[in-house]
C-alpha atoms as a PDB file:
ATOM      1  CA  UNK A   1     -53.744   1.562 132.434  1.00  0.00           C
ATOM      2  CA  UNK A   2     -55.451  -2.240 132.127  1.00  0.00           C
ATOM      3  CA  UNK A   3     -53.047  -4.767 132.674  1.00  0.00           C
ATOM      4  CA  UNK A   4     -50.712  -5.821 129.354  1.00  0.00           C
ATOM      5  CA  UNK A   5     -49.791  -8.726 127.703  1.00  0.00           C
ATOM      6  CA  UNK A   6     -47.297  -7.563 126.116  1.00  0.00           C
ATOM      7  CA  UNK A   7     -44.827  -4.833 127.000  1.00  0.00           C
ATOM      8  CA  UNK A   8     -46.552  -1.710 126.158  1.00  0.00           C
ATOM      9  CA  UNK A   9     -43.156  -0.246 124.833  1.00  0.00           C
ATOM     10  CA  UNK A  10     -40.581  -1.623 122.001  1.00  0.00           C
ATOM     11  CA  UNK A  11     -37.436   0.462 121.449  1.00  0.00           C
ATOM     12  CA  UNK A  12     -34.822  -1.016 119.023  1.00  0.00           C
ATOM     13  CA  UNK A  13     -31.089   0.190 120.134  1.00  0.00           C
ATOM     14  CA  UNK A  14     -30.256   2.865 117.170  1.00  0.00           C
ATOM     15  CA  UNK A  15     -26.802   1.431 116.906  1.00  0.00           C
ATOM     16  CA  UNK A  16     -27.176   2.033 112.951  1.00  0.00           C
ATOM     17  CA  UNK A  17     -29.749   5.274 112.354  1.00  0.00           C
ATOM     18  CA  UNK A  18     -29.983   4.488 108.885  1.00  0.00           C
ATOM     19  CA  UNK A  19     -30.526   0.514 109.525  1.00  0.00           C
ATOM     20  CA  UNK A  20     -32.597   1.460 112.530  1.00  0.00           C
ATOM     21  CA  UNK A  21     -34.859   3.887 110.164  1.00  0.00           C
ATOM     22  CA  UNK A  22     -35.226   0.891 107.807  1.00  0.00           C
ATOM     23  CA  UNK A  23     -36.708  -0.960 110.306  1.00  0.00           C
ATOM     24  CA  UNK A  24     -39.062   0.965 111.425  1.00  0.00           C
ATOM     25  CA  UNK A  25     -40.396   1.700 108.211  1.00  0.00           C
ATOM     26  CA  UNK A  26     -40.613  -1.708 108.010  1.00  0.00           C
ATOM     27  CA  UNK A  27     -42.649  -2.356 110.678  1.00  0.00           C
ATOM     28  CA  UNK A  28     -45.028   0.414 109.439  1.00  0.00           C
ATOM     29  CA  UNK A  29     -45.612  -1.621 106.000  1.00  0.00           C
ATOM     30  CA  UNK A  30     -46.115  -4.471 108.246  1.00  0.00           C
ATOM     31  CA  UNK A  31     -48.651  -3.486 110.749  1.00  0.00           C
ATOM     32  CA  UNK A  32     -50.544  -1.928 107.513  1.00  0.00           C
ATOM     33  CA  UNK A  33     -50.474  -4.953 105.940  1.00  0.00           C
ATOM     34  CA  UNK A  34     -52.065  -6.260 108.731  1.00  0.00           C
ATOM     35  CA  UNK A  35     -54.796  -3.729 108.671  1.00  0.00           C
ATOM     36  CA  UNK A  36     -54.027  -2.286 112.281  1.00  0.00           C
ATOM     37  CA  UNK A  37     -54.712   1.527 112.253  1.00  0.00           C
ATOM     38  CA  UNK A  38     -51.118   3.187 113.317  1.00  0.00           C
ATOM     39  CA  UNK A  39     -50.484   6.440 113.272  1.00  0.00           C
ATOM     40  CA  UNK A  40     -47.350   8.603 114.375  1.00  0.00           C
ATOM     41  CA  UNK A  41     -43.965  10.032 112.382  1.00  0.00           C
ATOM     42  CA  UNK A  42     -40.724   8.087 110.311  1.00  0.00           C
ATOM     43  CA  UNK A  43     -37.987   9.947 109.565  1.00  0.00           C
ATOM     44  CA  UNK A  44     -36.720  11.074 106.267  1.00  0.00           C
ATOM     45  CA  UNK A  45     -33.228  11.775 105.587  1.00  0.00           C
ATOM     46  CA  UNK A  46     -32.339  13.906 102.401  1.00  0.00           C
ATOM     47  CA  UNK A  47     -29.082  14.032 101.247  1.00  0.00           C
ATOM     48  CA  UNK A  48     -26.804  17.154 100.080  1.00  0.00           C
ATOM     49  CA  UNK A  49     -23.687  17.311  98.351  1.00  0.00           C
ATOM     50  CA  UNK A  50     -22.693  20.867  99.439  1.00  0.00           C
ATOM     51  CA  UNK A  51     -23.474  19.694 102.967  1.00  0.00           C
ATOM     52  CA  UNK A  52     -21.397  17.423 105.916  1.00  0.00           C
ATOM     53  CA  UNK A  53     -25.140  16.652 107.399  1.00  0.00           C
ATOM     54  CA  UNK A  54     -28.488  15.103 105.862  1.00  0.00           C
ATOM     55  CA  UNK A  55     -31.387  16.881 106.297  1.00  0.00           C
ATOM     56  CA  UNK A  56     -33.658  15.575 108.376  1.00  0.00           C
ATOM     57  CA  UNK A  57     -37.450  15.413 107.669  1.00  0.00           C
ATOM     58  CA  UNK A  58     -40.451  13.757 110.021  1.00  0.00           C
ATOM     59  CA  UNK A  59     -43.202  12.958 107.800  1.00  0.00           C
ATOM     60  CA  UNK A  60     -46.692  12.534 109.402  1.00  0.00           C
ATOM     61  CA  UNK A  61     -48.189   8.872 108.650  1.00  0.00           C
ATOM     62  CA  UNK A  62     -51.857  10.317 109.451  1.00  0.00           C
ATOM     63  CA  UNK A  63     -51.619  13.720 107.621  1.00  0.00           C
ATOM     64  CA  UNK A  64     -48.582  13.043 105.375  1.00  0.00           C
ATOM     65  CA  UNK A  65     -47.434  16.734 106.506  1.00  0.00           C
ATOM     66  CA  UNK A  66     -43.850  16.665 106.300  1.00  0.00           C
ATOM     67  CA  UNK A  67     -41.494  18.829 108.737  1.00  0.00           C
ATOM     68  CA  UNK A  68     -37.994  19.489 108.265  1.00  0.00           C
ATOM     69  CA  UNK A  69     -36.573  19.168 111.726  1.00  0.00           C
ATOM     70  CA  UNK A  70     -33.113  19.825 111.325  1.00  0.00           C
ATOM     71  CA  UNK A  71     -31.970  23.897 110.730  1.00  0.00           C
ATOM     72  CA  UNK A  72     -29.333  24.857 108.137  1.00  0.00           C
ATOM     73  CA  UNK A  73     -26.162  26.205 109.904  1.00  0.00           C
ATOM     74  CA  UNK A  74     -24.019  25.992 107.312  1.00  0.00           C
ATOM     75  CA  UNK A  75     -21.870  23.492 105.475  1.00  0.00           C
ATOM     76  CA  UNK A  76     -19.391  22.148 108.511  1.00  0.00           C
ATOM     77  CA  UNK A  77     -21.888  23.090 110.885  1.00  0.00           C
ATOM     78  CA  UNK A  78     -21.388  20.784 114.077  1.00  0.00           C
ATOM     79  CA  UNK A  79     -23.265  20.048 117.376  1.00  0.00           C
ATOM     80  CA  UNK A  80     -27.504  19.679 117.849  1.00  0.00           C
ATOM     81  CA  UNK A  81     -29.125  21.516 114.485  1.00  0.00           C
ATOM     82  CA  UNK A  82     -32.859  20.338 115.940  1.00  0.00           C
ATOM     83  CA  UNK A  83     -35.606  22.499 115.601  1.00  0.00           C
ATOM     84  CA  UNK A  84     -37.161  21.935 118.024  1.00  0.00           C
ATOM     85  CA  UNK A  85     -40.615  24.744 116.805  1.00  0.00           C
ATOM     86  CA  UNK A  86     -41.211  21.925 114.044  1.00  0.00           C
ATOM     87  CA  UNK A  87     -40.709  19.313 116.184  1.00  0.00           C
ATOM     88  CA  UNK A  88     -43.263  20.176 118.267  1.00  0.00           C
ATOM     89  CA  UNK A  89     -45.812  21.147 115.829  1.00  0.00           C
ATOM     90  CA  UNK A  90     -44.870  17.395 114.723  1.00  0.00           C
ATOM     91  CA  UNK A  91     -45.547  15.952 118.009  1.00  0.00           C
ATOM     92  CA  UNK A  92     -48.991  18.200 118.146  1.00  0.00           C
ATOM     93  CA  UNK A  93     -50.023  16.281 114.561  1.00  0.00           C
ATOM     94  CA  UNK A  94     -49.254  12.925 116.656  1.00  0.00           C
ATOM     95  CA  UNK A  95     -51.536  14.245 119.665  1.00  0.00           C
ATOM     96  CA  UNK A  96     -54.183  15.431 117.633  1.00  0.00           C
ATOM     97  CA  UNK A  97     -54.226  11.816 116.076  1.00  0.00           C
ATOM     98  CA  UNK A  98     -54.357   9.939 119.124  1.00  0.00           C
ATOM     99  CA  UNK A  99     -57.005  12.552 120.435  1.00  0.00           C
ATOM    100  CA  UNK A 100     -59.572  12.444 117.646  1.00  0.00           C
ATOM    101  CA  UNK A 101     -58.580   9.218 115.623  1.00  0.00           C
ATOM    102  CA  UNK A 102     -58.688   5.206 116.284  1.00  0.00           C
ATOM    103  CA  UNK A 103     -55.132   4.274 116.079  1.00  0.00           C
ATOM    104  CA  UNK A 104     -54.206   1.343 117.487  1.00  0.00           C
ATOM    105  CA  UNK A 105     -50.444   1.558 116.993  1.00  0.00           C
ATOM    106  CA  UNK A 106     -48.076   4.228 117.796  1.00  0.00           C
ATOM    107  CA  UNK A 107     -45.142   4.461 115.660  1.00  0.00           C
ATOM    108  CA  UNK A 108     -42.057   6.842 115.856  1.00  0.00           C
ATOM    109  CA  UNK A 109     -38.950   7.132 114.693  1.00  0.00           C
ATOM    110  CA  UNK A 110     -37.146   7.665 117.707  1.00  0.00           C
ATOM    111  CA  UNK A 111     -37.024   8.685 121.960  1.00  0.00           C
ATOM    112  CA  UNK A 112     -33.964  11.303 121.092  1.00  0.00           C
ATOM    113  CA  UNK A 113     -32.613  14.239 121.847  1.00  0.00           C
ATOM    114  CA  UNK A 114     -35.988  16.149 122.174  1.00  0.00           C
ATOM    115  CA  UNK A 115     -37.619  13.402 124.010  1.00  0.00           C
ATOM    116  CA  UNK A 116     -34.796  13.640 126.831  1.00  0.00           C
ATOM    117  CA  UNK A 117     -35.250  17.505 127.523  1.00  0.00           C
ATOM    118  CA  UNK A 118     -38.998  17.055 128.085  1.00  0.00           C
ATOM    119  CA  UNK A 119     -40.413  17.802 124.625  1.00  0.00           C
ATOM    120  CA  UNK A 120     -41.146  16.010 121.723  1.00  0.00           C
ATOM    121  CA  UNK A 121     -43.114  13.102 121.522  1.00  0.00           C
ATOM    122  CA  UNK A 122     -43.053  12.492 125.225  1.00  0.00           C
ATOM    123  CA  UNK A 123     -46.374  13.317 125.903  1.00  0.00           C
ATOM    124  CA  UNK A 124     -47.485  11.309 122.986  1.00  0.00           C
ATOM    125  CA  UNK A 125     -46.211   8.245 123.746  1.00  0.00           C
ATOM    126  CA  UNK A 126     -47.488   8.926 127.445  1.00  0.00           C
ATOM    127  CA  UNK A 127     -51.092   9.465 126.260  1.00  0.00           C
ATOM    128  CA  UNK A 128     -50.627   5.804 123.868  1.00  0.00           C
ATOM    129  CA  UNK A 129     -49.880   3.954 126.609  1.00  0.00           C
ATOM    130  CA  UNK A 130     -52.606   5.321 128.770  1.00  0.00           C
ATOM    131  CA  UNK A 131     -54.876   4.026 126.123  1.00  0.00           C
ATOM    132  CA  UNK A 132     -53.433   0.802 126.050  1.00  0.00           C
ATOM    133  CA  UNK A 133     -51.849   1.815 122.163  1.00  0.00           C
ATOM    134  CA  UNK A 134     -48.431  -0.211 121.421  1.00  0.00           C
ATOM    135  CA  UNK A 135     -45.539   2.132 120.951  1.00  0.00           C
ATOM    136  CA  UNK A 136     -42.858   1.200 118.641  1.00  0.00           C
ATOM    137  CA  UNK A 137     -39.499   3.653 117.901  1.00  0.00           C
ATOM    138  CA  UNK A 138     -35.804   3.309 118.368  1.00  0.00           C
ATOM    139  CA  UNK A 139     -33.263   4.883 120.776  1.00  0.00           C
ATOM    140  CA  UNK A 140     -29.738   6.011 120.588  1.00  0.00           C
ATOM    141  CA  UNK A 141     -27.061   5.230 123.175  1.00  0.00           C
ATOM    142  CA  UNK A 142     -27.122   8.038 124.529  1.00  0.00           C
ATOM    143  CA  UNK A 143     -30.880   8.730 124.944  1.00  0.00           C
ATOM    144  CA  UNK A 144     -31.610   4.980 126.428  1.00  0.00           C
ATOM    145  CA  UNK A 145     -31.113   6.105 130.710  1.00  0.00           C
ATOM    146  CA  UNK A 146     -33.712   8.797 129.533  1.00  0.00           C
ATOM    147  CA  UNK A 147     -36.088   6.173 127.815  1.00  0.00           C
ATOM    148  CA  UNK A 148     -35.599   4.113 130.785  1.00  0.00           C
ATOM    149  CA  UNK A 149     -36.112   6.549 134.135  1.00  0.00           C
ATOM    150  CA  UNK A 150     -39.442   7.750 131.685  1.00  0.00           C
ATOM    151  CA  UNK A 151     -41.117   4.583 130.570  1.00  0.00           C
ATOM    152  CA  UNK A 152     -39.319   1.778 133.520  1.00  0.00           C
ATOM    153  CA  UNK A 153     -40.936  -1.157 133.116  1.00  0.00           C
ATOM    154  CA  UNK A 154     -43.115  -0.653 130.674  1.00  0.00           C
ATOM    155  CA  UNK A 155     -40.819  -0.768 128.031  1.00  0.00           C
ATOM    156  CA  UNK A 156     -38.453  -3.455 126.367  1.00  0.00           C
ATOM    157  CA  UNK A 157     -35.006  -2.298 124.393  1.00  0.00           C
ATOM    158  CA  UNK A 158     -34.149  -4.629 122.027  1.00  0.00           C
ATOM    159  CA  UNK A 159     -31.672  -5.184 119.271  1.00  0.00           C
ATOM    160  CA  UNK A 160     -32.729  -3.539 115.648  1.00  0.00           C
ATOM    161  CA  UNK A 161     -33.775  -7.087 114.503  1.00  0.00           C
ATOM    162  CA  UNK A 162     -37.070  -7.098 112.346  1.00  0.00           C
ATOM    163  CA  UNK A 163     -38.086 -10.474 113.161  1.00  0.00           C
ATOM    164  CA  UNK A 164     -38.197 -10.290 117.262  1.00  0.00           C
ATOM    165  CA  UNK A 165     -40.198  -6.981 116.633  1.00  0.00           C
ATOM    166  CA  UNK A 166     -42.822  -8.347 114.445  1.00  0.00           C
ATOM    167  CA  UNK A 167     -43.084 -10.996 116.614  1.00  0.00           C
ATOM    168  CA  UNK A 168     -43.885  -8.128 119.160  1.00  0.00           C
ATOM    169  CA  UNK A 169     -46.377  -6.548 117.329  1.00  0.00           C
ATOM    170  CA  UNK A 170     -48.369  -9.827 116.868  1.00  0.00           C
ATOM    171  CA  UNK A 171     -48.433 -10.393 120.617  1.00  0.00           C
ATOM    172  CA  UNK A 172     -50.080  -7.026 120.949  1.00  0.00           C
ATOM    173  CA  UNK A 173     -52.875  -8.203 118.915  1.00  0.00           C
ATOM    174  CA  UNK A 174     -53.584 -12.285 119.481  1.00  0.00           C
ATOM    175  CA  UNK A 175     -56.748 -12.187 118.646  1.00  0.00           C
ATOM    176  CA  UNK A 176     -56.727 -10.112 115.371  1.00  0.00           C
ATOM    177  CA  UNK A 177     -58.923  -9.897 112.723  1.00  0.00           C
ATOM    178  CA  UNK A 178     -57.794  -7.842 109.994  1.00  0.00           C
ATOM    179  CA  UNK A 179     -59.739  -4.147 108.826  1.00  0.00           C
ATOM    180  CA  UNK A 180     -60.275  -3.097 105.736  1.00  0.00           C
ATOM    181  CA  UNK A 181     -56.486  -3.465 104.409  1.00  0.00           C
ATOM    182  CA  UNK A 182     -56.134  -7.352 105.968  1.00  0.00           C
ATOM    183  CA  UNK A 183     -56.774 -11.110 104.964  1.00  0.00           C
ATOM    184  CA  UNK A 184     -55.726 -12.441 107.863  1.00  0.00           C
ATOM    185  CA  UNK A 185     -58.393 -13.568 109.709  1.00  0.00           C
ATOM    186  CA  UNK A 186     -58.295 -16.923 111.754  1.00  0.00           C
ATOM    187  CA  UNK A 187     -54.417 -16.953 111.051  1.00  0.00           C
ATOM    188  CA  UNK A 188     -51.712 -17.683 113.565  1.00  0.00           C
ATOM    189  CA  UNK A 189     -48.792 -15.253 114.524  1.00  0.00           C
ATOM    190  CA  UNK A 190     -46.733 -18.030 113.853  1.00  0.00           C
ATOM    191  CA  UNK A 191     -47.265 -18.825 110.093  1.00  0.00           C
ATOM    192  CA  UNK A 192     -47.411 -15.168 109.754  1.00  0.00           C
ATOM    193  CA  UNK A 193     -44.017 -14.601 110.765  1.00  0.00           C
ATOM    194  CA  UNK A 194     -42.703 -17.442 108.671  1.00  0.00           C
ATOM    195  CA  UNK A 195     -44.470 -16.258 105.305  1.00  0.00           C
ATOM    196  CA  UNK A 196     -46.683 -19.296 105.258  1.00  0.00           C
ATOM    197  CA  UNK A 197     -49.568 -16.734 104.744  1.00  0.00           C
ATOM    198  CA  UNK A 198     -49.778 -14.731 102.286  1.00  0.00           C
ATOM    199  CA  UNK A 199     -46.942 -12.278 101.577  1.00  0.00           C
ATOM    200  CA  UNK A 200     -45.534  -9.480 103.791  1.00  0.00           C
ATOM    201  CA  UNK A 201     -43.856  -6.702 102.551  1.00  0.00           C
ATOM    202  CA  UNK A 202     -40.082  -6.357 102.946  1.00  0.00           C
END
Protein backbone atom coordinates (compact mmCIF):
# COMPACT_ATOMS: atom_id res chain seq x y z
CA UNK A 1 0.00 0.00 0.00
CA UNK A 2 1.54 3.76 -0.97
CA UNK A 3 1.84 5.80 1.90
CA UNK A 4 -1.64 7.81 3.08
CA UNK A 5 -2.56 11.05 3.89
CA UNK A 6 -5.26 10.38 5.42
CA UNK A 7 -6.28 7.38 7.49
CA UNK A 8 -7.28 4.85 5.03
CA UNK A 9 -10.20 3.75 7.42
CA UNK A 10 -13.25 5.88 9.06
CA UNK A 11 -15.59 3.94 11.37
CA UNK A 12 -18.28 6.03 13.20
CA UNK A 13 -19.13 4.30 16.79
CA UNK A 14 -22.84 2.78 16.03
CA UNK A 15 -23.98 4.02 19.38
CA UNK A 16 -27.46 4.86 17.55
CA UNK A 17 -27.95 2.18 14.38
CA UNK A 18 -30.64 4.14 13.10
CA UNK A 19 -28.68 7.67 13.56
CA UNK A 20 -25.54 5.85 12.53
CA UNK A 21 -27.45 4.53 9.18
CA UNK A 22 -28.45 8.18 8.57
CA UNK A 23 -25.14 9.12 8.42
CA UNK A 24 -23.83 7.06 6.29
CA UNK A 25 -26.33 7.57 3.81
CA UNK A 26 -25.39 10.84 4.17
CA UNK A 27 -22.08 10.63 3.35
CA UNK A 28 -23.06 8.61 0.22
CA UNK A 29 -25.21 11.75 -1.14
CA UNK A 30 -22.20 13.66 -0.29
CA UNK A 31 -19.33 12.00 -1.93
CA UNK A 32 -21.88 11.78 -5.08
CA UNK A 33 -22.37 15.16 -5.01
CA UNK A 34 -18.92 15.50 -5.26
CA UNK A 35 -18.67 13.30 -8.26
CA UNK A 36 -16.26 10.65 -6.56
CA UNK A 37 -17.17 7.13 -7.91
CA UNK A 38 -18.15 5.01 -4.54
CA UNK A 39 -19.41 1.94 -4.58
CA UNK A 40 -20.33 -0.64 -1.71
CA UNK A 41 -23.81 -1.47 0.44
CA UNK A 42 -26.29 0.88 3.06
CA UNK A 43 -28.57 -0.75 4.97
CA UNK A 44 -32.28 -0.72 4.78
CA UNK A 45 -34.44 -1.34 7.62
CA UNK A 46 -38.20 -2.27 6.93
CA UNK A 47 -40.51 -2.17 9.50
CA UNK A 48 -43.36 -4.81 10.61
CA UNK A 49 -46.13 -4.53 12.84
CA UNK A 50 -46.64 -8.29 13.48
CA UNK A 51 -42.91 -8.38 14.20
CA UNK A 52 -40.47 -7.40 17.56
CA UNK A 53 -37.49 -6.99 14.78
CA UNK A 54 -37.05 -4.82 11.45
CA UNK A 55 -36.08 -6.47 8.61
CA UNK A 56 -32.99 -5.84 7.49
CA UNK A 57 -32.08 -5.23 3.79
CA UNK A 58 -28.36 -4.33 2.16
CA UNK A 59 -28.98 -2.66 -1.00
CA UNK A 60 -26.10 -2.62 -3.57
CA UNK A 61 -25.06 1.15 -4.53
CA UNK A 62 -23.37 -0.27 -7.89
CA UNK A 63 -26.08 -2.83 -8.93
CA UNK A 64 -29.02 -1.58 -6.80
CA UNK A 65 -29.59 -5.50 -6.04
CA UNK A 66 -31.15 -5.56 -2.80
CA UNK A 67 -30.60 -8.57 -0.19
CA UNK A 68 -32.57 -9.22 2.74
CA UNK A 69 -30.02 -10.21 5.31
CA UNK A 70 -31.92 -10.88 8.23
CA UNK A 71 -34.11 -14.54 8.32
CA UNK A 72 -37.68 -14.69 9.66
CA UNK A 73 -37.79 -16.74 12.94
CA UNK A 74 -40.81 -15.76 14.05
CA UNK A 75 -42.50 -12.90 15.85
CA UNK A 76 -40.42 -12.84 19.43
CA UNK A 77 -37.66 -14.41 17.79
CA UNK A 78 -34.39 -13.40 19.79
CA UNK A 79 -30.56 -13.76 19.34
CA UNK A 80 -28.39 -13.34 15.68
CA UNK A 81 -31.23 -13.79 12.68
CA UNK A 82 -28.15 -12.98 9.97
CA UNK A 83 -28.03 -14.73 6.93
CA UNK A 84 -25.14 -14.96 6.45
CA UNK A 85 -25.70 -16.97 2.33
CA UNK A 86 -27.02 -13.33 1.35
CA UNK A 87 -24.57 -11.67 3.04
CA UNK A 88 -22.02 -13.06 1.25
CA UNK A 89 -23.44 -12.97 -2.12
CA UNK A 90 -23.64 -9.13 -0.94
CA UNK A 91 -20.08 -8.89 -0.15
CA UNK A 92 -19.30 -10.84 -3.69
CA UNK A 93 -21.44 -7.74 -5.53
CA UNK A 94 -18.90 -5.37 -3.47
CA UNK A 95 -15.79 -7.53 -4.76
CA UNK A 96 -16.88 -7.78 -8.12
CA UNK A 97 -17.13 -3.85 -8.04
CA UNK A 98 -13.86 -3.15 -6.75
CA UNK A 99 -12.48 -5.91 -9.21
CA UNK A 100 -13.87 -4.69 -12.52
CA UNK A 101 -15.05 -1.02 -11.71
CA UNK A 102 -13.22 2.51 -10.84
CA UNK A 103 -14.51 3.25 -7.47
CA UNK A 104 -12.76 5.45 -5.59
CA UNK A 105 -14.72 5.21 -2.34
CA UNK A 106 -15.75 2.30 -0.38
CA UNK A 107 -18.82 2.66 1.53
CA UNK A 108 -20.57 0.19 3.99
CA UNK A 109 -22.89 0.15 6.39
CA UNK A 110 -21.13 -1.50 9.00
CA UNK A 111 -17.78 -3.95 10.40
CA UNK A 112 -20.52 -6.27 12.43
CA UNK A 113 -21.27 -9.35 13.39
CA UNK A 114 -20.25 -11.06 10.04
CA UNK A 115 -17.19 -9.04 9.69
CA UNK A 116 -15.91 -10.41 13.23
CA UNK A 117 -16.29 -14.24 12.33
CA UNK A 118 -14.20 -13.81 9.17
CA UNK A 119 -16.89 -13.22 6.52
CA UNK A 120 -18.59 -10.49 5.17
CA UNK A 121 -17.12 -7.58 3.83
CA UNK A 122 -13.74 -8.31 5.29
CA UNK A 123 -12.10 -9.13 2.32
CA UNK A 124 -13.60 -6.17 0.66
CA UNK A 125 -12.51 -3.64 2.66
CA UNK A 126 -9.00 -5.50 2.65
CA UNK A 127 -8.79 -5.39 -1.18
CA UNK A 128 -9.95 -1.15 -0.90
CA UNK A 129 -7.30 -0.42 1.08
CA UNK A 130 -4.76 -2.30 -0.93
CA UNK A 131 -5.79 -0.04 -3.69
CA UNK A 132 -5.45 2.92 -1.79
CA UNK A 133 -9.75 3.24 -1.88
CA UNK A 134 -11.12 5.20 1.38
CA UNK A 135 -13.36 3.01 3.44
CA UNK A 136 -16.14 4.54 5.27
CA UNK A 137 -18.83 2.31 7.65
CA UNK A 138 -19.76 2.26 11.27
CA UNK A 139 -19.13 -0.19 14.15
CA UNK A 140 -21.01 -1.38 17.11
CA UNK A 141 -19.57 -1.70 20.62
CA UNK A 142 -19.22 -4.80 20.51
CA UNK A 143 -17.60 -5.38 17.08
CA UNK A 144 -14.89 -2.35 17.62
CA UNK A 145 -11.70 -4.92 19.36
CA UNK A 146 -12.52 -6.89 16.06
CA UNK A 147 -12.30 -3.70 13.76
CA UNK A 148 -9.28 -2.83 15.63
CA UNK A 149 -6.90 -6.25 15.87
CA UNK A 150 -8.10 -6.33 11.74
CA UNK A 151 -7.46 -2.89 10.40
CA UNK A 152 -4.75 -1.40 13.59
CA UNK A 153 -3.58 1.58 12.51
CA UNK A 154 -5.01 2.09 9.57
CA UNK A 155 -8.17 2.99 10.78
CA UNK A 156 -9.73 5.95 12.87
CA UNK A 157 -13.15 5.36 15.14
CA UNK A 158 -14.84 8.32 15.53
CA UNK A 159 -18.03 9.66 16.95
CA UNK A 160 -21.27 9.44 14.42
CA UNK A 161 -20.79 13.22 13.71
CA UNK A 162 -21.38 14.17 9.94
CA UNK A 163 -19.25 17.10 9.91
CA UNK A 164 -15.70 15.51 11.20
CA UNK A 165 -16.46 12.74 8.53
CA UNK A 166 -16.93 14.93 5.61
CA UNK A 167 -14.14 16.67 6.62
CA UNK A 168 -12.48 13.14 6.24
CA UNK A 169 -13.57 12.44 3.02
CA UNK A 170 -12.21 15.78 1.63
CA UNK A 171 -8.75 15.01 2.98
CA UNK A 172 -8.84 11.84 0.96
CA UNK A 173 -9.16 13.80 -2.10
CA UNK A 174 -7.16 17.47 -1.79
CA UNK A 175 -6.68 17.84 -5.01
CA UNK A 176 -10.17 17.04 -6.52
CA UNK A 177 -11.68 17.89 -9.49
CA UNK A 178 -15.11 16.86 -9.79
CA UNK A 179 -16.48 13.92 -12.67
CA UNK A 180 -19.28 14.05 -14.43
CA UNK A 181 -21.80 14.64 -11.34
CA UNK A 182 -19.41 17.71 -9.75
CA UNK A 183 -18.90 21.61 -9.99
CA UNK A 184 -16.39 21.79 -7.78
CA UNK A 185 -13.40 22.35 -9.38
CA UNK A 186 -10.65 24.77 -7.95
CA UNK A 187 -12.76 24.82 -4.63
CA UNK A 188 -11.41 24.47 -1.13
CA UNK A 189 -12.45 21.70 1.44
CA UNK A 190 -13.00 24.42 3.61
CA UNK A 191 -15.83 26.50 1.96
CA UNK A 192 -17.16 23.21 1.03
CA UNK A 193 -17.78 22.13 4.39
CA UNK A 194 -19.26 25.45 5.40
CA UNK A 195 -21.86 25.62 2.38
CA UNK A 196 -20.12 28.60 0.90
CA UNK A 197 -20.21 26.54 -2.41
CA UNK A 198 -22.87 25.54 -3.83
CA UNK A 199 -25.33 23.33 -1.92
CA UNK A 200 -24.80 19.86 -0.38
CA UNK A 201 -27.37 17.60 0.22
CA UNK A 202 -28.60 16.93 3.76
Amino acid sequence: MKQATHTPIYAIRRDDPEAADHIVADMLDFARSLGILVTGVVQKNIRRTDRVHNDMHLVSIDSCNEYRISEDRGKFSAGCRLDRDLIARAALDVERALMTGTPQLLVLNKFGKAEEEGGGMRQAIAMATEADIPVFMSVGRLSLGSLLDFAGPLVEVAPAEITPARAWLLSCFPKWEPGIDGQRAGQSPAKILNGEVGAIRQ
